[in-house]
N, C-alpha and C. Protein backbone atom coordinates (compact mmCIF):
# COMPACT_ATOMS: atom_id res chain seq x y z
N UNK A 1 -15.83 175.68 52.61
CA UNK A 1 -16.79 174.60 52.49
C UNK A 1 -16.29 173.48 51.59
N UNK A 2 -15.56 173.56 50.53
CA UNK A 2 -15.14 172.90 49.59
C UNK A 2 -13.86 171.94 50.21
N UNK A 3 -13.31 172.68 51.21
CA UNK A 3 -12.37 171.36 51.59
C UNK A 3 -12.81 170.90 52.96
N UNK A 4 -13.75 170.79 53.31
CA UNK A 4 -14.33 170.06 54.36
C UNK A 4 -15.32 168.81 53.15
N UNK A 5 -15.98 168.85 52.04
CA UNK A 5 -16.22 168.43 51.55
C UNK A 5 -15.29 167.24 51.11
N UNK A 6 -14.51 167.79 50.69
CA UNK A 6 -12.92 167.07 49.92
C UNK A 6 -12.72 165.92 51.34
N UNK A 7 -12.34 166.30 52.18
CA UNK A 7 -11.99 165.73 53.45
C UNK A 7 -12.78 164.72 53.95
N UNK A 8 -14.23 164.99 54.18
CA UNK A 8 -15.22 163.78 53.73
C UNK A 8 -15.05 162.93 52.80
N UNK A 9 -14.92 163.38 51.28
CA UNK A 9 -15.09 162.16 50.05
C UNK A 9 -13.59 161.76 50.25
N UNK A 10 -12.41 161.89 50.77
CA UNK A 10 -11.16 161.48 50.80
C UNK A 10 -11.14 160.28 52.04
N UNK A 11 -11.95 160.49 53.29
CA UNK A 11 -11.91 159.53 54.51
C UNK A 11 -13.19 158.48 54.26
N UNK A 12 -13.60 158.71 53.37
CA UNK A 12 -14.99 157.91 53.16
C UNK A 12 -14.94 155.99 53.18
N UNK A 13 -15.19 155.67 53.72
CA UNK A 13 -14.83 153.88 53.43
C UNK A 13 -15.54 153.48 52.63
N UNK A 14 -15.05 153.19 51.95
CA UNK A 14 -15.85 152.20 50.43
C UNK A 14 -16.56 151.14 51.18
N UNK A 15 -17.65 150.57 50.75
CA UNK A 15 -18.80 149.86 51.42
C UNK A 15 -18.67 148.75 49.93
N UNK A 16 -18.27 147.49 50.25
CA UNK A 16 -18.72 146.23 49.48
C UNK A 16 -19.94 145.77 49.06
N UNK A 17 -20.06 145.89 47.85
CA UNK A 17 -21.53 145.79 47.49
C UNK A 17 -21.46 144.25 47.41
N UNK A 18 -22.79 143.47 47.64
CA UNK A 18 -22.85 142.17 47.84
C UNK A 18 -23.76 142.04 46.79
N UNK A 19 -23.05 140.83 45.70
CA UNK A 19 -24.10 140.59 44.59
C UNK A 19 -25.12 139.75 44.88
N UNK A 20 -26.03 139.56 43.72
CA UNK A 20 -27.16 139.09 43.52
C UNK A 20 -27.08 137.52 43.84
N UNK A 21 -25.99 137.21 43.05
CA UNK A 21 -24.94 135.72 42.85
C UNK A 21 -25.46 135.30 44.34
N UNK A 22 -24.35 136.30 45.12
CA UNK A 22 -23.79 136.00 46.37
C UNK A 22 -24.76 135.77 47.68
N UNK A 23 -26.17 136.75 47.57
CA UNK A 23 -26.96 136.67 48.53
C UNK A 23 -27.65 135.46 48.17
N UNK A 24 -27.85 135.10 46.56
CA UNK A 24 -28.66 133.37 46.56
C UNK A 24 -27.06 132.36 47.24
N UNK A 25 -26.10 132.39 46.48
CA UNK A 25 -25.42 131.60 47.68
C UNK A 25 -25.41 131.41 48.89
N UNK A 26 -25.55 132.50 49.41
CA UNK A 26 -25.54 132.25 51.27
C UNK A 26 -26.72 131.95 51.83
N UNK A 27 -27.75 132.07 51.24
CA UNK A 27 -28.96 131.42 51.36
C UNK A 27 -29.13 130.19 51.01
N UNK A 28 -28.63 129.63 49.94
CA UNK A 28 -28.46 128.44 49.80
C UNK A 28 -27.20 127.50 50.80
N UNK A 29 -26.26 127.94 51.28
CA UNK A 29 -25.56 127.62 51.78
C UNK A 29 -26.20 127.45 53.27
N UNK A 30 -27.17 128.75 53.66
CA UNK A 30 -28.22 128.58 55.23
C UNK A 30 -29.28 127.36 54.95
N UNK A 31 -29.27 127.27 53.88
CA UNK A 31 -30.38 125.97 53.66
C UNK A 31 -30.16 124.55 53.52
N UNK A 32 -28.54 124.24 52.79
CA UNK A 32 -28.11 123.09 53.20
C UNK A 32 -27.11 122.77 55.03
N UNK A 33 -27.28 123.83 55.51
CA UNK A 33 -26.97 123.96 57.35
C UNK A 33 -28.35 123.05 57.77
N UNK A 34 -29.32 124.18 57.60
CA UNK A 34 -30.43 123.59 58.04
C UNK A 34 -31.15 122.17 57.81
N UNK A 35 -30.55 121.59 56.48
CA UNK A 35 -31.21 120.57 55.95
C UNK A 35 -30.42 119.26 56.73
N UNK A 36 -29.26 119.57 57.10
CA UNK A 36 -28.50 118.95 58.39
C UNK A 36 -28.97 118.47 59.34
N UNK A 37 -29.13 119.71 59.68
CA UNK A 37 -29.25 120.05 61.04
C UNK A 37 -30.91 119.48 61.41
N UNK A 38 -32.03 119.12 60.66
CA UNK A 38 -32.95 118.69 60.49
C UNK A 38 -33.15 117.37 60.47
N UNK A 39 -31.86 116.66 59.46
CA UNK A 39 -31.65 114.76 59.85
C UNK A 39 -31.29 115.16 61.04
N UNK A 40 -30.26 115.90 61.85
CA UNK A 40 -29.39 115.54 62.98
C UNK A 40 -30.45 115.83 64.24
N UNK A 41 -31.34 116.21 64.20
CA UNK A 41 -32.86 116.00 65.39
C UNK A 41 -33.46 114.77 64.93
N UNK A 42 -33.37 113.81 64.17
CA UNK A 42 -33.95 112.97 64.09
C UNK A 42 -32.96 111.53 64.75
N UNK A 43 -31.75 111.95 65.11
CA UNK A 43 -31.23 111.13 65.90
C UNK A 43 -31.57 110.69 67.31
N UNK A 44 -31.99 109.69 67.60
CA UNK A 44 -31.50 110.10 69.47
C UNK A 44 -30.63 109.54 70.71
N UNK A 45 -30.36 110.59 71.10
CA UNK A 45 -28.82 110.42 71.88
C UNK A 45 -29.42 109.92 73.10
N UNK A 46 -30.53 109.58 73.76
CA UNK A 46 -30.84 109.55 75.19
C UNK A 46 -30.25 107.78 75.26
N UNK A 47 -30.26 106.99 74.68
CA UNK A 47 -29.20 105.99 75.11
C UNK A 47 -28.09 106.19 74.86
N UNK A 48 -26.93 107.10 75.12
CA UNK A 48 -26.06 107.24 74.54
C UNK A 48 -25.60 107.52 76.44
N UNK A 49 -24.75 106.86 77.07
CA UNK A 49 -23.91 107.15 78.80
C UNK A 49 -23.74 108.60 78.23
N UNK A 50 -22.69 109.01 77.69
CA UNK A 50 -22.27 110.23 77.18
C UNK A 50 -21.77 110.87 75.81
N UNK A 51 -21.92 111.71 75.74
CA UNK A 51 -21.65 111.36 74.07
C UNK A 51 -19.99 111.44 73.52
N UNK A 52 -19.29 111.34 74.36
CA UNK A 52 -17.68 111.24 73.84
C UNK A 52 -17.54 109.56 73.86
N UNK A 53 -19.20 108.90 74.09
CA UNK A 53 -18.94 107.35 73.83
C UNK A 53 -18.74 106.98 72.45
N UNK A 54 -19.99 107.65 71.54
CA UNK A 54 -19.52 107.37 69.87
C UNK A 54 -18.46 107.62 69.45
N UNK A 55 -17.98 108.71 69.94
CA UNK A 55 -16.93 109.34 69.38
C UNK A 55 -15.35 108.60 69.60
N UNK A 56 -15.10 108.02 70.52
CA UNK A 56 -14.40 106.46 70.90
C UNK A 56 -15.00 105.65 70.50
N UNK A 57 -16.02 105.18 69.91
CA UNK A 57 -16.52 103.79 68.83
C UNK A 57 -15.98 104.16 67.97
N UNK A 58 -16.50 105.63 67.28
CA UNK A 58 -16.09 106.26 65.45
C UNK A 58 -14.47 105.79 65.40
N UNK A 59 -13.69 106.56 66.36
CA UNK A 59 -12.23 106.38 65.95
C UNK A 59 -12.08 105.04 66.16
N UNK A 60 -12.13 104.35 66.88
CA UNK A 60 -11.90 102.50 67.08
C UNK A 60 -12.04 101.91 66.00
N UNK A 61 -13.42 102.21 65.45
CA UNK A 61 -14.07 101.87 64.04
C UNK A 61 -12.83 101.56 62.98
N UNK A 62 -12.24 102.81 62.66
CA UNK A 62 -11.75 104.03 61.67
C UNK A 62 -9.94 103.16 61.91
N UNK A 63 -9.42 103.02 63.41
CA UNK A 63 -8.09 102.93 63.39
C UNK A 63 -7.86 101.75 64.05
N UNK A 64 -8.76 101.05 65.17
CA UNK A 64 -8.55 99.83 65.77
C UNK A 64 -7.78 100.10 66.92
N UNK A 65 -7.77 101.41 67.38
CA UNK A 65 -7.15 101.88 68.84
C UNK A 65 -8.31 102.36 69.26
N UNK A 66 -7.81 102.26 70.65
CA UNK A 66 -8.86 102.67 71.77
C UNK A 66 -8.71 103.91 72.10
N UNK A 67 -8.73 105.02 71.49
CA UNK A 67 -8.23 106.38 72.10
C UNK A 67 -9.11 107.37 73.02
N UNK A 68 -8.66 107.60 74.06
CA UNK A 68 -9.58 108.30 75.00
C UNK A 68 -9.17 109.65 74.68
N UNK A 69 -9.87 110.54 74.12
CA UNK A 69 -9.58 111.88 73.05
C UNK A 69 -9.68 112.85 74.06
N UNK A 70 -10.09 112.78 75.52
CA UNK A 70 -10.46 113.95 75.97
C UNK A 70 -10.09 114.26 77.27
N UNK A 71 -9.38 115.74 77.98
CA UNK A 71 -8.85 115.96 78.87
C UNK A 71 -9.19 115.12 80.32
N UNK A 72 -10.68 114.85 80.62
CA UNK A 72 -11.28 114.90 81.46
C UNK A 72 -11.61 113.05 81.55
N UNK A 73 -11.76 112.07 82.95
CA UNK A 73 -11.20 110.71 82.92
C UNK A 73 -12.03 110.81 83.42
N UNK A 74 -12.67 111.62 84.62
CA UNK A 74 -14.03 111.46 85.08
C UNK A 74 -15.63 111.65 84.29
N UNK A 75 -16.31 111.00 83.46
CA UNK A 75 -16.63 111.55 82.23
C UNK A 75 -18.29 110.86 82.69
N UNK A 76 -18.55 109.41 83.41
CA UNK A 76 -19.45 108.97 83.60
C UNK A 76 -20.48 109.26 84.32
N UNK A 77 -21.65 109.53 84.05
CA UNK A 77 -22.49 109.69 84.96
C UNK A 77 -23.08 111.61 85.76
N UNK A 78 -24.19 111.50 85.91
CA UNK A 78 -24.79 113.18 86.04
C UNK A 78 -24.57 114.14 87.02
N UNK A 79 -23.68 113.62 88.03
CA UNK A 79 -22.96 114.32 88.97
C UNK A 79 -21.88 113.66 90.11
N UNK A 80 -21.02 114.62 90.29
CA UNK A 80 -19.95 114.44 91.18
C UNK A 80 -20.11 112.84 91.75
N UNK A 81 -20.90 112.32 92.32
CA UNK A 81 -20.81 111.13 93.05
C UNK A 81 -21.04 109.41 92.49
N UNK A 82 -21.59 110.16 91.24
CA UNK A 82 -21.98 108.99 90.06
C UNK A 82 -20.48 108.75 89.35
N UNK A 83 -19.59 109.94 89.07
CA UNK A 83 -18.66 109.74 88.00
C UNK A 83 -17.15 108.46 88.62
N UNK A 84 -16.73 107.85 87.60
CA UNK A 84 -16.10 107.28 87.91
C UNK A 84 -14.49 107.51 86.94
N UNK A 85 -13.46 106.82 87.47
CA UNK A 85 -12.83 106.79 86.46
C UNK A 85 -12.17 105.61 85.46
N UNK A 86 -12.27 105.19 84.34
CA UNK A 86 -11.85 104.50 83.47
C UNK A 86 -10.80 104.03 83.04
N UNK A 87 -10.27 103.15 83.30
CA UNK A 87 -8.88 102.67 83.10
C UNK A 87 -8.56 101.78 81.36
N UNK A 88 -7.49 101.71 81.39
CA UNK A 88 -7.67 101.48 79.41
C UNK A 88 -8.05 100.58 79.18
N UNK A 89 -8.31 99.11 80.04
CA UNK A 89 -9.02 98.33 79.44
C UNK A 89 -11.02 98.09 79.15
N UNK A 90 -10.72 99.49 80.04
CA UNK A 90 -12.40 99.75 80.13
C UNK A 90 -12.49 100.62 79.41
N UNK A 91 -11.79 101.26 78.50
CA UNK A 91 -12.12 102.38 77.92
C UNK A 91 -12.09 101.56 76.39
N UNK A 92 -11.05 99.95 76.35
CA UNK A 92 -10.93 99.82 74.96
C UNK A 92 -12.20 98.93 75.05
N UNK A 93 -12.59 98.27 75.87
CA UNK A 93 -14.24 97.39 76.12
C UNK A 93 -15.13 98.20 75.67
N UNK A 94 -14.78 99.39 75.88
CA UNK A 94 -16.19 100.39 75.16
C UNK A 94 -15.92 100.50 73.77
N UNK A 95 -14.65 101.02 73.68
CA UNK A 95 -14.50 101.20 72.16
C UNK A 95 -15.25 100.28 71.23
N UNK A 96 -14.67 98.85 71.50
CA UNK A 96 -15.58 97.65 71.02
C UNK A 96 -16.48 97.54 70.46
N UNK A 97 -17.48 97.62 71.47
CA UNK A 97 -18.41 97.65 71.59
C UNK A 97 -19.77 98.56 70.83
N UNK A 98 -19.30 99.86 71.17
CA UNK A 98 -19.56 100.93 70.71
C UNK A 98 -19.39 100.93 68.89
N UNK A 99 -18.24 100.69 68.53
CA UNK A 99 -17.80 100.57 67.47
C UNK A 99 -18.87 99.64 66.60
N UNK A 100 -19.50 98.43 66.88
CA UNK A 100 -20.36 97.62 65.84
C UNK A 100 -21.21 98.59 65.63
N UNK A 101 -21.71 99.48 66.52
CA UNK A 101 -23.14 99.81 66.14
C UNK A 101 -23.12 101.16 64.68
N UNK A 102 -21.91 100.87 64.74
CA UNK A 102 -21.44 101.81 62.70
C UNK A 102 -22.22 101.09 61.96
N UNK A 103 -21.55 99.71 62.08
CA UNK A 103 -21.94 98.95 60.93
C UNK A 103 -23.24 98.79 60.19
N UNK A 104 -24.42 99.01 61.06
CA UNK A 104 -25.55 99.22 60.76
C UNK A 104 -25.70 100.78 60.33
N UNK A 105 -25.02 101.26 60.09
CA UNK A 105 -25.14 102.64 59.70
C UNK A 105 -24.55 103.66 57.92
N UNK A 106 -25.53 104.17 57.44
CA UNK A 106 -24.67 104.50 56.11
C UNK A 106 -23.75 105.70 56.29
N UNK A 107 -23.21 106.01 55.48
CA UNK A 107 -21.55 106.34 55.77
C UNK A 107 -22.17 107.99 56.11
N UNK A 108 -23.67 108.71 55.62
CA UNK A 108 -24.02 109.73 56.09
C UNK A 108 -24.39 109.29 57.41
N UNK A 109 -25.11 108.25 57.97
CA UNK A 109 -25.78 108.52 59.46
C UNK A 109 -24.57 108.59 60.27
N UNK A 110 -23.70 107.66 59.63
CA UNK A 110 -22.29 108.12 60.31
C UNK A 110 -21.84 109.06 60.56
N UNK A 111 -21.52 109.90 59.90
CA UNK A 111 -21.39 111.15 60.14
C UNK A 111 -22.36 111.78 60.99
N UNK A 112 -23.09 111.82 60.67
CA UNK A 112 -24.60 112.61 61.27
C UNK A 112 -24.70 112.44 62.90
N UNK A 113 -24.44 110.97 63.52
CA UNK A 113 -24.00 110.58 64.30
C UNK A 113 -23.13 111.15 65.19
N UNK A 114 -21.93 111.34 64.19
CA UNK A 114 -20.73 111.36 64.71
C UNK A 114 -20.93 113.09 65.10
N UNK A 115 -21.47 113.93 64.60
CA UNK A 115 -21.98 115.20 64.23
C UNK A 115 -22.47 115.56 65.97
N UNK A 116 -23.69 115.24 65.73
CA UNK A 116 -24.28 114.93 67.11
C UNK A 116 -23.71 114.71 68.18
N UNK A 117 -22.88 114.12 68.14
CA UNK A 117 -21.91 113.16 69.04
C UNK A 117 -21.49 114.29 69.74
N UNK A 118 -20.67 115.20 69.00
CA UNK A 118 -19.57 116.41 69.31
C UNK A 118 -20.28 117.23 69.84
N UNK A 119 -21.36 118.15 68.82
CA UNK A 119 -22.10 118.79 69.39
C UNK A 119 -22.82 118.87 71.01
N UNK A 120 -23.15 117.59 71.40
CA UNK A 120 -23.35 117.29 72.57
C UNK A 120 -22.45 117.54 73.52
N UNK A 121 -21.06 117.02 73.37
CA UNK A 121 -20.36 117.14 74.31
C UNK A 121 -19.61 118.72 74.20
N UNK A 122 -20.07 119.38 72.78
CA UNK A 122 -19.16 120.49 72.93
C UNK A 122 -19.90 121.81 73.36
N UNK A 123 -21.44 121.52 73.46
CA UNK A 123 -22.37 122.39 74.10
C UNK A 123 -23.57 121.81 75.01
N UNK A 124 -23.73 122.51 76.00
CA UNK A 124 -24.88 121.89 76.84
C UNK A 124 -26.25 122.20 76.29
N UNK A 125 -26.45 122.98 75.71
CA UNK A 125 -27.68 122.76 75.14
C UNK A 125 -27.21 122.62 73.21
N UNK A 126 -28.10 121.88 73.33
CA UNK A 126 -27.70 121.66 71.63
C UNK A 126 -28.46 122.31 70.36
N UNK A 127 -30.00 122.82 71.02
CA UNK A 127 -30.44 124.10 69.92
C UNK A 127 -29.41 125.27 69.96
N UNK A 128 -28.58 125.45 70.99
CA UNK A 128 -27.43 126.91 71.19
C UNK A 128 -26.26 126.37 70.12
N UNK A 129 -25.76 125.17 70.59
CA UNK A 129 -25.04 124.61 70.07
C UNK A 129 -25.37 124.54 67.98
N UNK A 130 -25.87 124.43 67.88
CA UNK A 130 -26.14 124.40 66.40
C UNK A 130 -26.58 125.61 65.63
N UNK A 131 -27.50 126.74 66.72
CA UNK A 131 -27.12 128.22 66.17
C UNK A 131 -25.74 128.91 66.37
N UNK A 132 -25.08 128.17 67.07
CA UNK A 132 -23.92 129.20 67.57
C UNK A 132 -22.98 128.69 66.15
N UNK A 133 -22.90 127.00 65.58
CA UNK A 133 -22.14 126.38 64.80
C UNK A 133 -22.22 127.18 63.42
N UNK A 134 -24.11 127.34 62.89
CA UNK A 134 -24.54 127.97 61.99
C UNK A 134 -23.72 129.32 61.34
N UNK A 135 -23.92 129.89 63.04
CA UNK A 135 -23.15 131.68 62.53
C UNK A 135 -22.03 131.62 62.42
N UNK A 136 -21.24 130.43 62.73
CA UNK A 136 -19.63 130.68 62.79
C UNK A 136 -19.33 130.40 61.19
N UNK A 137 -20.23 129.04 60.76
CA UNK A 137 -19.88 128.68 59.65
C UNK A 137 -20.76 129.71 58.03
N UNK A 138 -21.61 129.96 58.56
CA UNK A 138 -22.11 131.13 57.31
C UNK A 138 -20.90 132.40 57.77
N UNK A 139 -20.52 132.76 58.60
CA UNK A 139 -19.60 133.76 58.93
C UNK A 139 -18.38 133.49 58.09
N UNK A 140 -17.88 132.29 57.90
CA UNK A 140 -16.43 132.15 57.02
C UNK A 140 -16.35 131.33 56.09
N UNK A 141 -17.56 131.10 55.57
CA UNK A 141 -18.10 131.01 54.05
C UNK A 141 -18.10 132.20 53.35
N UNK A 142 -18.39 133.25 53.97
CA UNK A 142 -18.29 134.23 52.93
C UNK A 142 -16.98 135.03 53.24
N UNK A 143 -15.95 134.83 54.18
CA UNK A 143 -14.91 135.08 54.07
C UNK A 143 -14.13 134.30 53.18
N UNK A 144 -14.11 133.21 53.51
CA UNK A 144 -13.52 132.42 52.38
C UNK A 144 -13.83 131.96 50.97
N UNK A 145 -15.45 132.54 50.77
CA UNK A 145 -15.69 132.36 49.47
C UNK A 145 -16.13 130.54 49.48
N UNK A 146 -16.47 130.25 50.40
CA UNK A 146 -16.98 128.64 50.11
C UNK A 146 -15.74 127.99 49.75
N UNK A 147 -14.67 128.09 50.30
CA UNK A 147 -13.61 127.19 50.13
C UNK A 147 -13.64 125.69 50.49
N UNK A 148 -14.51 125.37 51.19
CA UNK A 148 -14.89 123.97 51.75
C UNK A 148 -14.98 123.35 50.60
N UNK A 149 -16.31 123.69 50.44
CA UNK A 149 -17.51 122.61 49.27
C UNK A 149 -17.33 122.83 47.95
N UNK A 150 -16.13 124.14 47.61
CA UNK A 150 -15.73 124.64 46.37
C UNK A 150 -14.25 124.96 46.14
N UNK A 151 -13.07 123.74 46.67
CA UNK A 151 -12.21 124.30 46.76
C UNK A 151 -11.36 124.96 45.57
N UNK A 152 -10.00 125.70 45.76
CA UNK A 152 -9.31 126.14 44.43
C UNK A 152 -8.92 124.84 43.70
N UNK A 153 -8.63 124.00 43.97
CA UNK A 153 -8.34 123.17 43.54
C UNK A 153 -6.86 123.01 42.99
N UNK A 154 -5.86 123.77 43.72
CA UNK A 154 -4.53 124.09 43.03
C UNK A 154 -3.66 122.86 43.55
N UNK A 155 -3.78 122.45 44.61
CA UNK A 155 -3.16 120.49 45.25
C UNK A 155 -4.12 119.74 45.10
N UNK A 156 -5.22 119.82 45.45
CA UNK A 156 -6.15 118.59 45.66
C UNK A 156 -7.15 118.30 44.53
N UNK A 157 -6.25 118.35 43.53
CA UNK A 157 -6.63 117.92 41.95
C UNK A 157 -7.63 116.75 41.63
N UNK A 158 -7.40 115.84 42.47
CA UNK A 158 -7.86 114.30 42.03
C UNK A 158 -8.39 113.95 43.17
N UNK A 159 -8.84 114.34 44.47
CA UNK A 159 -9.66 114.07 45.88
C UNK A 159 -11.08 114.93 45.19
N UNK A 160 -11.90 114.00 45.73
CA UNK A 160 -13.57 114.90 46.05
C UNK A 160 -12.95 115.57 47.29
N UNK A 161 -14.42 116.42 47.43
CA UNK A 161 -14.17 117.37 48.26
C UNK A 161 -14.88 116.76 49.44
N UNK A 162 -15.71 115.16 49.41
CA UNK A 162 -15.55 115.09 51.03
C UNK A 162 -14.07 113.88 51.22
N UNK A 163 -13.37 113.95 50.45
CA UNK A 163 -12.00 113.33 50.58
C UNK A 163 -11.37 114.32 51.27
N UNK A 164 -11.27 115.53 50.59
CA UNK A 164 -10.52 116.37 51.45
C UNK A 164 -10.76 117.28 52.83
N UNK A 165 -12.10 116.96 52.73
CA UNK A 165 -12.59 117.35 54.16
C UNK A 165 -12.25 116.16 55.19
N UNK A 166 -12.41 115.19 54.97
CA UNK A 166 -12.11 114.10 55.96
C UNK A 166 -10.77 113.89 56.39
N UNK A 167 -9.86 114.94 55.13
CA UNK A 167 -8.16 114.83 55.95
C UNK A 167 -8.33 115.49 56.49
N UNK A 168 -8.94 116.70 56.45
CA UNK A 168 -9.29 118.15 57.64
C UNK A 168 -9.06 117.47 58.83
N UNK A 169 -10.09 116.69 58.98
CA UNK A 169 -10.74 116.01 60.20
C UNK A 169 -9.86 115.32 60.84
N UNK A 170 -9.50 114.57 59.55
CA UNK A 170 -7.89 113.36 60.46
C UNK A 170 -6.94 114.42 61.30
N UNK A 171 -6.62 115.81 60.50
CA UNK A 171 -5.82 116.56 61.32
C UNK A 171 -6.16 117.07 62.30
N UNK A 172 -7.27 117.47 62.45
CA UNK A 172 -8.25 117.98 64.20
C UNK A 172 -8.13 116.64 64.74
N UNK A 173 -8.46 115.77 64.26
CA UNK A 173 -8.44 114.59 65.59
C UNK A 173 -6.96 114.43 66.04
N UNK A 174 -6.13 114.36 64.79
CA UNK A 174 -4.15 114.04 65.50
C UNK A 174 -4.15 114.72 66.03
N UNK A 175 -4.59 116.17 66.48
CA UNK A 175 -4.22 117.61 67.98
C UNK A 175 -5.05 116.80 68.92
N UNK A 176 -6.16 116.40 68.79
CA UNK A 176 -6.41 115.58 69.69
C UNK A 176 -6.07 114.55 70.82
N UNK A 177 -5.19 113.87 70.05
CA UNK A 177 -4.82 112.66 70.50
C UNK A 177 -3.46 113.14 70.83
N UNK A 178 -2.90 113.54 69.64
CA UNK A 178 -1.32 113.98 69.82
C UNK A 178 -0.39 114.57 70.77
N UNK A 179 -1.43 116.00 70.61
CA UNK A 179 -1.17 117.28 70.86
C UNK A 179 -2.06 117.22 72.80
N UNK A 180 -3.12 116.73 72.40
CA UNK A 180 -3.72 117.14 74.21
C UNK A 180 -4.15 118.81 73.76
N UNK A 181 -4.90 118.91 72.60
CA UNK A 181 -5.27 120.01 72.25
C UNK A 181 -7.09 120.31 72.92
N UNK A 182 -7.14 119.73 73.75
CA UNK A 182 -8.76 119.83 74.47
C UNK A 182 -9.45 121.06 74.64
N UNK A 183 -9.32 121.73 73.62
CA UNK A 183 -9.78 123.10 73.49
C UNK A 183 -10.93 123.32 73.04
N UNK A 184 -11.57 124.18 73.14
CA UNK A 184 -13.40 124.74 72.68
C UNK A 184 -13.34 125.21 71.16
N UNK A 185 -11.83 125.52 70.52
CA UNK A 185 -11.78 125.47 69.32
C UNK A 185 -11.31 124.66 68.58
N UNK A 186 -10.82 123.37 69.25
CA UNK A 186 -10.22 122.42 67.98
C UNK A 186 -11.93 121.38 67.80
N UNK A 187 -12.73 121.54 68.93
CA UNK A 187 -14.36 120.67 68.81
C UNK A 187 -14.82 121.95 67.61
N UNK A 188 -15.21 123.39 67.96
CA UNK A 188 -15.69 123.72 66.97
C UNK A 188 -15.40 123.44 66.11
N UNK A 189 -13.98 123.31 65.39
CA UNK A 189 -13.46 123.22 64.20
C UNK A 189 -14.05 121.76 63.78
N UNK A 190 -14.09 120.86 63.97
CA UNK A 190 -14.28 119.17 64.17
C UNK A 190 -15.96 119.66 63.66
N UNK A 191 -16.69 120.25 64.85
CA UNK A 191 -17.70 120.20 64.34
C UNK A 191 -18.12 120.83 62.78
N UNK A 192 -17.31 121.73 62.62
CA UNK A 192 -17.73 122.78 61.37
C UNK A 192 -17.22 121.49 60.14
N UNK A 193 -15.99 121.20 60.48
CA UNK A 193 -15.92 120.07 59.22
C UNK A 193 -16.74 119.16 59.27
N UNK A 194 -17.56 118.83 59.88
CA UNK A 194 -18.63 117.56 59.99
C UNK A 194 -19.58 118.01 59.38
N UNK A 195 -20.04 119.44 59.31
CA UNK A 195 -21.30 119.95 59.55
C UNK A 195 -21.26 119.93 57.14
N UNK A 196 -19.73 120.49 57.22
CA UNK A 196 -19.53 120.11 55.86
C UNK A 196 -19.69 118.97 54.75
N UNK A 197 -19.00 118.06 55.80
CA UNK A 197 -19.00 116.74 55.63
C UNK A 197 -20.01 116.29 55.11
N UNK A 198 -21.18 116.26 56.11
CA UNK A 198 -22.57 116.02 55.97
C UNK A 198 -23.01 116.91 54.59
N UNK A 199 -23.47 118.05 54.82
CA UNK A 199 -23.30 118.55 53.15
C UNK A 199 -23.04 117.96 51.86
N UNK A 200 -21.57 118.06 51.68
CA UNK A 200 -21.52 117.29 50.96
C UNK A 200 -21.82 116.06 50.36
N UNK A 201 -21.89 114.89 51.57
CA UNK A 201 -22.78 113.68 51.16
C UNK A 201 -23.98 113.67 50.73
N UNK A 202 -24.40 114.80 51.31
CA UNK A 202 -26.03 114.90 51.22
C UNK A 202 -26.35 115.15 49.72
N UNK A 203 -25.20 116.55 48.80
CA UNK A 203 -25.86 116.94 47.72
C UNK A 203 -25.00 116.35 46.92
N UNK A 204 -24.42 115.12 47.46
CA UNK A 204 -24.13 114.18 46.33
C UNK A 204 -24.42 112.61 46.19
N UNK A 205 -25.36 112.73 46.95
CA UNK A 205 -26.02 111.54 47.41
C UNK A 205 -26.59 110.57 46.03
C-alpha cells in the first residue's frame, strides 16, 4: 500500500495557485476590455461601403500612400453581382477622401474607429467578433503577465507604452502591405493591439 501511495504523491502535478493580486488584475483587465468595447458600440459603421474603407483612409492619413492592404480586389458591394473591381486610382480617390474624416476625430475615436474598422472586416458578426477578441486577449495576459500595458521595460526605456504599442502595429501593418500576409492571424493580432491601444489612451486620458 505504501508504494502505490509513493507513486501517486511522486506523479502528482503541482496545480498553480492564483493569487489574490492576480484574480483583481484580470478582472480589472476584463473591465478595461469591456469599457472599450462599450465606446466601440457607440460608433456607427452603417455608412461605412465596407469597412477595409477606414482602414485605407487611417493608413493614407498616417503615410500619404494609397495602400490597398487586402488579398481580395473585389471588395464592393453585398453580393457577387454588385462587386466590382478597383483600380489604383480609385482606390487612392478613396484613400483621400476617406482620410479627412480623421481630422474631426480625437486620437482615441481614432483608434476606436480604426478598432471597429478591423473587427468588421475580420468577423461577420461583431458581438462574436469581440467575445472571441476578449478570450484571446485575457488568455495571454495572464500568460504573459500583462506585458502590453506593463512592459519589462529592458529596451523601451524612454517610449510610453502606447508608443510602443503603435510600433507593434506599424509591424502588423508592414506583413500587410509587404509581406501579402492576409491571414486571420495577422487581423487578430492588429486587432488585439488596438484593443490595447485603446486602453491605454483611455486610462491615461
Amino acid at each position: 500500500m505504501s508504494n502505490i501511495s509513493n507513486v501517486s504523491t511522486a506523479s502528482a502535478v503541482p496545480i498553480k495557485k492564483i493569487s489574490f493580486m492576480e484574480e483583481i488584475n484580470n478582472l480589472q483587465f476584463k473591465r478595461q476590455i469591456y469599457n472599450v468595447f462599450e465606446d466601440l458600440n457607440m460608433i456607427n459603421e452603417s455608412k461605412w461601403i465596407h469597412p477595409s474603407v477606414p482602414i485605407i483612409g487611417f493608413i493614407y492619413k498616417n503615410t500619404g500612400q494609397a495602400y490597398f492592404v487586402f488579398k481580395e480586389q473585389n471588395f464592393l458591394g453585398s453580393n457577387e453581382t454588385e462587386r466590382f473591381t478597383l483600380n489604383k486610382k480609385e482606390i487612392a480617390d478613396m484613400a483621400i477622401e476617406e482620410s479627412s474624416k480623421y481630422n474631426e476625430l480625437s486620437e482615441y475615436d481614432t483608434y476606436l474607429t480604426l478598432l471597429k474598422a478591423f473587427l468588421c472586416y475580420r468577423f461577420d458578426d461583431l458581438k462574436m467578433g469581440m467575445q472571441r477578441i476578449s478570450e484571446i486577449l485575457i488568455q495571454k495576459n495572464k500568460q504573459y503577465g500583462n506585458a502590453v500595458l506593463n512592459p519589462l521595460r529592458c529596451f523601451s526605456k524612454n517610449l510610453s507604452v502606447s508608443e510602443v504599442i503603435k510600433s507593434r502595429l506599424d509591424e502588423k501593418l508592414n506583413r500587410l502591405i509587404n509581406l501579402n500576409t492576409d491571414t486571420e492571424d495577422t487581423y487578430t493580432d492588429i486587432i488585439g493591439y488596438l484593443v490595447f491601444l485603446c486602453i491605454s489612451l483611455k486610462e491615461n486620458a
